[in-house]
N, C-alpha and C. Protein backbone atom coordinates (compact mmCIF):
# COMPACT_ATOMS: atom_id res chain seq x y z
N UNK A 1 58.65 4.88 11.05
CA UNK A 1 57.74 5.33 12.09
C UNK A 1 57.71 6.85 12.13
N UNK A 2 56.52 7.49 12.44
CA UNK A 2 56.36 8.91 12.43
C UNK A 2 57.30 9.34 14.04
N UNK A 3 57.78 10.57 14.03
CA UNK A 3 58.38 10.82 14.63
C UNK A 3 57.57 12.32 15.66
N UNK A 4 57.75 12.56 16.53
CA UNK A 4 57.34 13.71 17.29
C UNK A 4 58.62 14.13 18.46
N UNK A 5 59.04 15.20 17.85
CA UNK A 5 59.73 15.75 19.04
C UNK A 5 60.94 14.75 19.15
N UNK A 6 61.28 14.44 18.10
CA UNK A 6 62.71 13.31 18.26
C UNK A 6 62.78 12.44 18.74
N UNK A 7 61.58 11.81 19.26
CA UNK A 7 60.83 10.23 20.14
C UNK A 7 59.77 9.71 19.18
N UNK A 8 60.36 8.55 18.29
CA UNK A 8 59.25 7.74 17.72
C UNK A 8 58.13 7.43 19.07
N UNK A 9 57.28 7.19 17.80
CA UNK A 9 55.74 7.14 18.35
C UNK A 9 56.09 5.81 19.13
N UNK A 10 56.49 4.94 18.35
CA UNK A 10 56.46 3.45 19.07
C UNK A 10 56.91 3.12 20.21
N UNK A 11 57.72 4.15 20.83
CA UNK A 11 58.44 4.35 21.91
C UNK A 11 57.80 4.58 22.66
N UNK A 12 56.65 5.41 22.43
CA UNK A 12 56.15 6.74 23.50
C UNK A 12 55.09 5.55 24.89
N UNK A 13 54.87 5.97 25.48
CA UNK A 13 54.33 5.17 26.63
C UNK A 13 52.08 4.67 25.83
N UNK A 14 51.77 4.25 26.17
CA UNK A 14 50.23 3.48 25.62
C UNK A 14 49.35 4.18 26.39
N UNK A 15 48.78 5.10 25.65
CA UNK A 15 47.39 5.73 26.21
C UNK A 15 46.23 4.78 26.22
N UNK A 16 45.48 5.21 27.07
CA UNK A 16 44.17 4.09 27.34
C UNK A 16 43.42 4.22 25.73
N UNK A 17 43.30 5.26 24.78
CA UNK A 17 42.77 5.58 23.82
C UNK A 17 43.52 4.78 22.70
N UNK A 18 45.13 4.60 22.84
CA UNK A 18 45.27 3.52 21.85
C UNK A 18 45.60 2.16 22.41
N UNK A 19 44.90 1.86 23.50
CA UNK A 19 44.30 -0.06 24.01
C UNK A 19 43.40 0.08 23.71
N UNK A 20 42.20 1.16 23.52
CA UNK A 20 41.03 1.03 22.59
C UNK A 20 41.05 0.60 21.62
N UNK A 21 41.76 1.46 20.85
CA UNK A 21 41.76 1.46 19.28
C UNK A 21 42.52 0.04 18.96
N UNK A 22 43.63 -0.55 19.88
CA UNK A 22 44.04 -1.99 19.80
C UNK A 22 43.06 -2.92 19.67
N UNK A 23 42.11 -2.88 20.77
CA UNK A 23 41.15 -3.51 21.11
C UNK A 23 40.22 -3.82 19.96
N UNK A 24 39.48 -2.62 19.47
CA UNK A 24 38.92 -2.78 18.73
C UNK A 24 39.23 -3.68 17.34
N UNK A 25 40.52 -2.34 16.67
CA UNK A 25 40.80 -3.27 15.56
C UNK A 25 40.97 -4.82 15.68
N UNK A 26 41.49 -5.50 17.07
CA UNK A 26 41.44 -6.68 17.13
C UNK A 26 40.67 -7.37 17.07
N UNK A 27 39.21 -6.84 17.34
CA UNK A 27 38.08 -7.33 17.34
C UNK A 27 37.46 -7.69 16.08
N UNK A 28 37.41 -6.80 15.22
CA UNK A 28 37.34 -6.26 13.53
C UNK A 28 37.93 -7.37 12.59
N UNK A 29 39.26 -7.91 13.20
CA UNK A 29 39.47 -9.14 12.63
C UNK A 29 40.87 -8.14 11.89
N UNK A 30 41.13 -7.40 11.97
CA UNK A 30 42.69 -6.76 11.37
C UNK A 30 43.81 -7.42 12.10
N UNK A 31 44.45 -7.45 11.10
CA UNK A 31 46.36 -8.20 11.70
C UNK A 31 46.97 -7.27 12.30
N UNK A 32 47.75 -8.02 12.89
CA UNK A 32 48.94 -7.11 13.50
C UNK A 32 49.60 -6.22 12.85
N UNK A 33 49.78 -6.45 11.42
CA UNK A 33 50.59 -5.38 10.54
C UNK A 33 49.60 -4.11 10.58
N UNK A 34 48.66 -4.24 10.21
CA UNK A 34 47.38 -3.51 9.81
C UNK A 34 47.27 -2.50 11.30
N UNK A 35 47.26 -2.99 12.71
CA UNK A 35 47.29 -2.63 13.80
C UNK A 35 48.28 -1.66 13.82
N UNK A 36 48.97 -2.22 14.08
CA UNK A 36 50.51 -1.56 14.07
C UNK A 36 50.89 -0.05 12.97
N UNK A 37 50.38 -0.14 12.04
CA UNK A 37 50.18 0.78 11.15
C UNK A 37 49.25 2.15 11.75
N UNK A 38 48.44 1.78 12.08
CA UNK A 38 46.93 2.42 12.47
C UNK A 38 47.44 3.10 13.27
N UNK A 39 47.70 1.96 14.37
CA UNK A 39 48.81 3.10 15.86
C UNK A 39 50.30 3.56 15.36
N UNK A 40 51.12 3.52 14.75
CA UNK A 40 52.27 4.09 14.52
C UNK A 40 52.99 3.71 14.94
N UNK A 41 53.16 2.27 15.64
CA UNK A 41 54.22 1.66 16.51
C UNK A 41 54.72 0.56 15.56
N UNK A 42 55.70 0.09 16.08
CA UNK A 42 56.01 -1.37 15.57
C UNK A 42 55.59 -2.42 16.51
N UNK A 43 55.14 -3.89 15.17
CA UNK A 43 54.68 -5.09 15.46
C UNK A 43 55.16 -5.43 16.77
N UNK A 44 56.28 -5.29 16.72
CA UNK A 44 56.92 -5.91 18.24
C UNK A 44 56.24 -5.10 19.77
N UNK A 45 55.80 -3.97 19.37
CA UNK A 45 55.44 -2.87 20.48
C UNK A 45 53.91 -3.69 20.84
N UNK A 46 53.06 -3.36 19.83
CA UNK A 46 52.06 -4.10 19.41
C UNK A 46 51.80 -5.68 19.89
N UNK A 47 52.69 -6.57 19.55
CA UNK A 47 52.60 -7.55 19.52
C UNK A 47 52.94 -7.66 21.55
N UNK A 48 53.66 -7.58 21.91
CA UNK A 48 53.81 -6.81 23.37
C UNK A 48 52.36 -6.49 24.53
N UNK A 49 51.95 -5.95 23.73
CA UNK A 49 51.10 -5.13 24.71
C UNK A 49 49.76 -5.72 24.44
N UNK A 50 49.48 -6.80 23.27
CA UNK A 50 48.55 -7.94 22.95
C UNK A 50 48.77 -8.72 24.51
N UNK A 51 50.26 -9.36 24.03
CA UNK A 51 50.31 -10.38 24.97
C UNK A 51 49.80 -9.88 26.49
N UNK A 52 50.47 -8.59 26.84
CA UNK A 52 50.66 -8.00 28.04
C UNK A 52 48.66 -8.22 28.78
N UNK A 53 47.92 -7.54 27.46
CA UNK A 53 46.55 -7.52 27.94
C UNK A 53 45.99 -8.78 27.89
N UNK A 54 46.90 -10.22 27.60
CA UNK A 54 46.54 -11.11 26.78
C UNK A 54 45.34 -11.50 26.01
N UNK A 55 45.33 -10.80 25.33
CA UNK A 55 44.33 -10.53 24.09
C UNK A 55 44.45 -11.15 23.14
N UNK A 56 43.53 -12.07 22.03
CA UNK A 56 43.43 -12.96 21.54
C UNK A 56 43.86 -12.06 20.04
N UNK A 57 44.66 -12.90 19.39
CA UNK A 57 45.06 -12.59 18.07
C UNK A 57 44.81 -14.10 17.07
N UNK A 58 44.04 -13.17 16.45
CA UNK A 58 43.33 -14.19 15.26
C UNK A 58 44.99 -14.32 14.31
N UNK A 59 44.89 -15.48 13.54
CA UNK A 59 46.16 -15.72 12.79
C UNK A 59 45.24 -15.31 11.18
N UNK A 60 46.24 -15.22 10.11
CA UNK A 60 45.65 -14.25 8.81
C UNK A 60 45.09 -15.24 8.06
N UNK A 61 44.96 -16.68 8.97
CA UNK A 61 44.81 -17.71 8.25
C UNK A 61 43.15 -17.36 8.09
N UNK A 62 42.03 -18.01 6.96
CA UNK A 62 40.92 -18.31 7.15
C UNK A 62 40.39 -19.14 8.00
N UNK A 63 39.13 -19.14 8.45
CA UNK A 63 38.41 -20.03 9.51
C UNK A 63 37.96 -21.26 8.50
């Protein structure tokens, strides 16, 4: 994880600008890995703050 000021990113508290950018990519049809990447956090942070907004996560399976 990228680091700033000796506090990983994944740590740092969720700006409304990256529940956007969550949002979106979720929408787009990107995985959680792919997410998670984009924002600089880990899956678990990610995967978290899905549930928290409970926001629908497509599985990597095909339709």
């Amino acid at each position: 994880m990228a680091e700033e000021n000796g506090v990983t990113l994944a740590n740092q508290r969720w700006k409304q600008s990256d529940i956007t950018t969550l949002r979106t990519h979720l929408s787009a049809g990107d995985t959680l890995i792919d997410v998670s990447r984009i924002l600089e956090r880990s899956p678990e942070s990610v995967m978290m703050m899905i549930s928290r907004l409970r926001l629908p996560l497509r599985s990597g399976a095909p339709d």
